[in-house]
C-alpha atoms as a PDB file:
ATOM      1  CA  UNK A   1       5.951 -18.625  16.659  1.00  0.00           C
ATOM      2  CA  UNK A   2       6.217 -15.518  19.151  1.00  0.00           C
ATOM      3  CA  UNK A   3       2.617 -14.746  18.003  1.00  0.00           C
ATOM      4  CA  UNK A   4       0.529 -18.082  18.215  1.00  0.00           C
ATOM      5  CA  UNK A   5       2.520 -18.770  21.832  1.00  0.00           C
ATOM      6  CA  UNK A   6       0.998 -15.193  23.088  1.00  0.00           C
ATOM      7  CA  UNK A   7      -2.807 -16.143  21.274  1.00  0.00           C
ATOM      8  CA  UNK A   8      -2.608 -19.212  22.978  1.00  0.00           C
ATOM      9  CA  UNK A   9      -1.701 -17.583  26.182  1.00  0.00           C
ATOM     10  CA  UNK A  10      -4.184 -15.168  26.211  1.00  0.00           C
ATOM     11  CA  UNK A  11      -6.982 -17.501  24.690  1.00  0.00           C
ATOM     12  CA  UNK A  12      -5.522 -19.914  28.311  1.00  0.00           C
ATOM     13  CA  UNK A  13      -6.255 -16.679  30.589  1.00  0.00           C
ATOM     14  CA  UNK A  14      -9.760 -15.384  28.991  1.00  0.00           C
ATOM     15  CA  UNK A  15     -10.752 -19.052  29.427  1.00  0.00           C
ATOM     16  CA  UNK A  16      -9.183 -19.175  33.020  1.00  0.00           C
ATOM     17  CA  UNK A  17     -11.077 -16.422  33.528  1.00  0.00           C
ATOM     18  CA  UNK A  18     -14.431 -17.488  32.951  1.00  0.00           C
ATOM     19  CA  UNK A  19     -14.144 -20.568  34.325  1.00  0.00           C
ATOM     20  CA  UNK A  20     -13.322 -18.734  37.433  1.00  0.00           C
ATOM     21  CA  UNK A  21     -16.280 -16.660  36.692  1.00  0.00           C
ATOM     22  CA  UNK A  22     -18.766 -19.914  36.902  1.00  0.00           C
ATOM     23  CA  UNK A  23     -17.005 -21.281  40.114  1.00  0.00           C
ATOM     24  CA  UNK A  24     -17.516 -18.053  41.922  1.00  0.00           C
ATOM     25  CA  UNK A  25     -21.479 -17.782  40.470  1.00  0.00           C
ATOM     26  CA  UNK A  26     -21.895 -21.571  41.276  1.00  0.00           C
ATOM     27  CA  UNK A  27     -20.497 -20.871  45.187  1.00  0.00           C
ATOM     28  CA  UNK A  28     -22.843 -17.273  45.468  1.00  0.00           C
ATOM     29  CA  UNK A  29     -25.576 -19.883  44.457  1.00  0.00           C
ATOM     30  CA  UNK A  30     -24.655 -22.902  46.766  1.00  0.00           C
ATOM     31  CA  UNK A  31     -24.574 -19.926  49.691  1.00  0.00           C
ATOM     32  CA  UNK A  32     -27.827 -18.819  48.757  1.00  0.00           C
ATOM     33  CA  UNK A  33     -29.608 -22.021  48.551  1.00  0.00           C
ATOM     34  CA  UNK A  34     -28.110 -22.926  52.079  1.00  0.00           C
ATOM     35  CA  UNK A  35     -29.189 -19.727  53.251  1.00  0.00           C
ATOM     36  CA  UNK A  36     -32.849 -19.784  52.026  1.00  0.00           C
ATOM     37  CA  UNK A  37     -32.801 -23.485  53.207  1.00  0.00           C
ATOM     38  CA  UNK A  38     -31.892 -22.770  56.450  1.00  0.00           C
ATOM     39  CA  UNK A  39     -34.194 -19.879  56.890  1.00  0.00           C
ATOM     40  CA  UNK A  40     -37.468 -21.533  55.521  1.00  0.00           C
ATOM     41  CA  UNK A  41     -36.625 -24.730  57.451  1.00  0.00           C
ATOM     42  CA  UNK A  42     -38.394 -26.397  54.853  1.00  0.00           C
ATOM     43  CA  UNK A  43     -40.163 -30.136  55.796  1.00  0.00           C
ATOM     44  CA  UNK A  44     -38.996 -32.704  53.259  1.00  0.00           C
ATOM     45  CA  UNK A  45     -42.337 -32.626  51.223  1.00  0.00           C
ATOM     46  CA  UNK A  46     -41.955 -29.365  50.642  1.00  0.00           C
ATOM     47  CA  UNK A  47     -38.656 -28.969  49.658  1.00  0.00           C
ATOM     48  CA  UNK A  48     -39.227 -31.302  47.093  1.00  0.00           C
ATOM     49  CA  UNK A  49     -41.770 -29.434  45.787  1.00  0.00           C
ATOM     50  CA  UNK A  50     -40.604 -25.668  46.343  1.00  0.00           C
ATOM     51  CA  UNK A  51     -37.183 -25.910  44.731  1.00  0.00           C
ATOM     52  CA  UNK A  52     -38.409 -27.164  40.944  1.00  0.00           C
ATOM     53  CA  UNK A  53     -40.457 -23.598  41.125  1.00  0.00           C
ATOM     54  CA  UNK A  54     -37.992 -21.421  42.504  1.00  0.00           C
ATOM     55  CA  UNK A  55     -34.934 -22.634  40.483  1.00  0.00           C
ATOM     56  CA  UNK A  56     -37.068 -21.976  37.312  1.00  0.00           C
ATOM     57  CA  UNK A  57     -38.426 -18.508  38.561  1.00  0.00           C
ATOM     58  CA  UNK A  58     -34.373 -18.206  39.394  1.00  0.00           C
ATOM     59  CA  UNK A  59     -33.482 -19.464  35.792  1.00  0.00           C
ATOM     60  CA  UNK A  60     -36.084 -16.611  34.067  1.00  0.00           C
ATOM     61  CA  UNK A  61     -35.079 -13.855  35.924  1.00  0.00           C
ATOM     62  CA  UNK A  62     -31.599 -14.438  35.379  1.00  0.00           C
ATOM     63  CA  UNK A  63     -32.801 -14.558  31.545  1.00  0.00           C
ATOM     64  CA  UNK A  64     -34.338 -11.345  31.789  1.00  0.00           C
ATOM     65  CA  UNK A  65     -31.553  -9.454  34.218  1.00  0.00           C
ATOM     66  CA  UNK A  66     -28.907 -10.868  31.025  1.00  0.00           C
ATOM     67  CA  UNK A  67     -31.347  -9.200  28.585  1.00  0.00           C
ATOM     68  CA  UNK A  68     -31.715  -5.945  30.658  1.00  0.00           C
ATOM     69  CA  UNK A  69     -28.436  -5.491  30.770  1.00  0.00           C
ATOM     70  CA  UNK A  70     -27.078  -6.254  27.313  1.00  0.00           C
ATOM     71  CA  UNK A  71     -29.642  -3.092  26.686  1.00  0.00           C
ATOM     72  CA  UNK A  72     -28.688  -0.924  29.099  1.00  0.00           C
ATOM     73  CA  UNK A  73     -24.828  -1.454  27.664  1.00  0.00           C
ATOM     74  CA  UNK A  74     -26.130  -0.626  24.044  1.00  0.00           C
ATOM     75  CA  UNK A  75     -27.390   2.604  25.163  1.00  0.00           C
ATOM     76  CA  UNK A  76     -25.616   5.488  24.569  1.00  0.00           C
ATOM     77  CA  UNK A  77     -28.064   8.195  26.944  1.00  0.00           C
ATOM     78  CA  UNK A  78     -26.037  11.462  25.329  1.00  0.00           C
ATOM     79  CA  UNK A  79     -26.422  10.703  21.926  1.00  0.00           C
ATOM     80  CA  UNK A  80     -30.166   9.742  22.156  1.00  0.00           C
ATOM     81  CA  UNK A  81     -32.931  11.859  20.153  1.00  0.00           C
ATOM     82  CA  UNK A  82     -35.894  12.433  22.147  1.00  0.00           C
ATOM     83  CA  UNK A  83     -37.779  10.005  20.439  1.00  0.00           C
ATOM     84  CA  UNK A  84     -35.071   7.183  21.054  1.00  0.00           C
ATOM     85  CA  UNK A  85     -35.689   8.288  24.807  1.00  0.00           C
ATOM     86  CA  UNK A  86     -39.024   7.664  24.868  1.00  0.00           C
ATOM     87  CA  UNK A  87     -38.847   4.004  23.347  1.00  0.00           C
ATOM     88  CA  UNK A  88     -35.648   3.681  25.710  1.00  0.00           C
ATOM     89  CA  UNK A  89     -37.926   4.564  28.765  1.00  0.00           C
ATOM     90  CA  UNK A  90     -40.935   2.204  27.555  1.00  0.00           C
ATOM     91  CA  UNK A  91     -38.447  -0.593  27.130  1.00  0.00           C
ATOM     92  CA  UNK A  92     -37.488   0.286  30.689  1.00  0.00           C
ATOM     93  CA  UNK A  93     -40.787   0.424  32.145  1.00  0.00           C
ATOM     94  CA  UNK A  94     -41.883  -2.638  30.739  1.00  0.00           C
ATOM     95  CA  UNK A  95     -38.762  -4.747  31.995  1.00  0.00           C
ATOM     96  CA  UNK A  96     -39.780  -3.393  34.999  1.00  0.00           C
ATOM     97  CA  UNK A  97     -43.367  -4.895  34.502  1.00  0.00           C
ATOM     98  CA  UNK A  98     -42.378  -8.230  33.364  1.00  0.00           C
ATOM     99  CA  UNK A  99     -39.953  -8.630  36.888  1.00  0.00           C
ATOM    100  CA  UNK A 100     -42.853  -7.300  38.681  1.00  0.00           C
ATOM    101  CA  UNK A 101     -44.929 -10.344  36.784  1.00  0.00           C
ATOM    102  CA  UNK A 102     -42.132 -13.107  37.355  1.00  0.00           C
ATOM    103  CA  UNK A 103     -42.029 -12.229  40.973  1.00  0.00           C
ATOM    104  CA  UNK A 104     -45.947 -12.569  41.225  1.00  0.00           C
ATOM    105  CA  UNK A 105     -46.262 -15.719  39.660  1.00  0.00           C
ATOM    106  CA  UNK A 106     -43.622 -17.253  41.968  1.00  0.00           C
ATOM    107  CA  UNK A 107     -45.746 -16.460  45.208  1.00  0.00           C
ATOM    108  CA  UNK A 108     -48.919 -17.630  42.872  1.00  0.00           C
ATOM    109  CA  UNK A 109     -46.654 -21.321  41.672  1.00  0.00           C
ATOM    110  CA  UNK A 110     -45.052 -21.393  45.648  1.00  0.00           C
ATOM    111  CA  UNK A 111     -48.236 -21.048  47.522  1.00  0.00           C
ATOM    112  CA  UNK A 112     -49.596 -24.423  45.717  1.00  0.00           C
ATOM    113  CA  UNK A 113     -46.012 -25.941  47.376  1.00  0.00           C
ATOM    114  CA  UNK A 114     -45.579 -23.895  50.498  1.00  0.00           C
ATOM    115  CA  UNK A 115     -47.452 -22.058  53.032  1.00  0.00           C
ATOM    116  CA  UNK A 116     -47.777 -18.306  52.431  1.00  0.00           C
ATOM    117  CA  UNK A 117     -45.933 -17.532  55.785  1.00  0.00           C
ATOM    118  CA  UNK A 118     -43.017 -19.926  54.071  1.00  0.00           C
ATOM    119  CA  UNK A 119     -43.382 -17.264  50.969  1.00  0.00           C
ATOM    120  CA  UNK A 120     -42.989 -14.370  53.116  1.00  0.00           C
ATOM    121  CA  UNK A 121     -40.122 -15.561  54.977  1.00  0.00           C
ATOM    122  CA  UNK A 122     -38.712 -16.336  51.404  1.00  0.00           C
ATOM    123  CA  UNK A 123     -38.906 -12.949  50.563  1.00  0.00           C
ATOM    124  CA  UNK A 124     -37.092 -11.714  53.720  1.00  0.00           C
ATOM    125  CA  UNK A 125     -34.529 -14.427  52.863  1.00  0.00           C
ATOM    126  CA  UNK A 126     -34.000 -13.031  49.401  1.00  0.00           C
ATOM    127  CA  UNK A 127     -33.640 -10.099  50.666  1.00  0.00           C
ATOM    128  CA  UNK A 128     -31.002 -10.146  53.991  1.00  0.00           C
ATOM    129  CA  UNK A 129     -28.797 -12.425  51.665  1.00  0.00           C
ATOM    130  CA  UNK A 130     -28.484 -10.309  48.833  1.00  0.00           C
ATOM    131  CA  UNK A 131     -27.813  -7.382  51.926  1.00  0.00           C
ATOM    132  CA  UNK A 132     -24.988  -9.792  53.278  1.00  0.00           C
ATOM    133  CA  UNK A 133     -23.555 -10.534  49.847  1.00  0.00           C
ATOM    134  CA  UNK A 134     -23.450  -6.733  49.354  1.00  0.00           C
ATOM    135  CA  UNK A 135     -21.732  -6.312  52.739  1.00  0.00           C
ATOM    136  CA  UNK A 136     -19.138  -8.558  51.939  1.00  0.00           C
ATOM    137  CA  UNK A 137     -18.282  -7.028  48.345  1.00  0.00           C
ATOM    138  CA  UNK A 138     -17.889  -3.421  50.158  1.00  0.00           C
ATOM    139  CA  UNK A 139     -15.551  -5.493  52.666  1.00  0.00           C
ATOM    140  CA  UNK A 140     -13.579  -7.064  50.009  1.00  0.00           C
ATOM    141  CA  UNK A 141     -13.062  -3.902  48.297  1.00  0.00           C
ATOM    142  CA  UNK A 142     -12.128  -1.453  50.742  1.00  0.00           C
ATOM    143  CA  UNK A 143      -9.790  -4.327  51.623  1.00  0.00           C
ATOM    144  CA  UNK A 144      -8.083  -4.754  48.154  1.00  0.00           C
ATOM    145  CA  UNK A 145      -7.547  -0.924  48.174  1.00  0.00           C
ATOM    146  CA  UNK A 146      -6.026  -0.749  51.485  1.00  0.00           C
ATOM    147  CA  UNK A 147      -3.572  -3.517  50.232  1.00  0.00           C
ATOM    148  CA  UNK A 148      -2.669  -2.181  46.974  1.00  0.00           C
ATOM    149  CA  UNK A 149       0.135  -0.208  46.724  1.00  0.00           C
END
């Protein structure tokens, strides 16, 4: 009885867990779309049209950055042989290719929706917000530390 009341537990937490997991990756998102929103200041028309295009690019590179990573975890640098190495390093460069490629055919699928002074405010956008969100980790941390015991 002892047992199955501490799975259950557990299995309550890990699910707990994730589900805060989702809420906080479903507010970074809500931020970001306000922030890009307000920074575009985007006319009605071509809202409609820009977001369809950027939440798919969103959706892919998400797709890839999961994939990246599970490969990065997998790898074990020490114990590589030099050929291992090399095929780690060409799976590496071409990752990096295939962003590069996702991130050009977004300016080629937004410049059919938006004007290409839109897209390069977009890119600015991307970029200060993903600067802030960085800011306020560091904050959060050093602040956790100077509260733990």
């Amino acid at each position: 009885m002892k047992k199955t009341l501490i799975t259950l537990l557990f299995i309550a937490l890990t699910l707990s867990a994730f589900g805060q997991k989702k809420q906080q990756k479903d507010k970074i998102r809500s931020l970001k779309i306000a922030f890009i929103t307000d920074q575009l200041d985007l006319t009605e028309a071509e809202a409609q049209k820009f977001w369809p295009i950027y939440n798919a690019h969103d959706k892919e590179m998400e797709m890839l950055r999961i994939n990246g990573r599970e490969k990065r975890r997998k790898l074990n640098i020490e114990s590589l042989t030099e050929n291992e190495a090399k095929k780690a390093l060409k799976d590496l460069v071409a990752f990096e290719k295939e962003m590069h490629a996702l991130k050009a055919e977004l300016t080629e699928n937004l410049l059919t929706a938006i004007p290409a002074k839109k897209i390069l405010k977009l890119r600015f956008a991307e970029t200060a917000f993903n600067k802030r969100m960085l800011e306020e980790m560091k904050k959060r941390r050093e602040k956790f530390k100077k509260n733990r015991p």
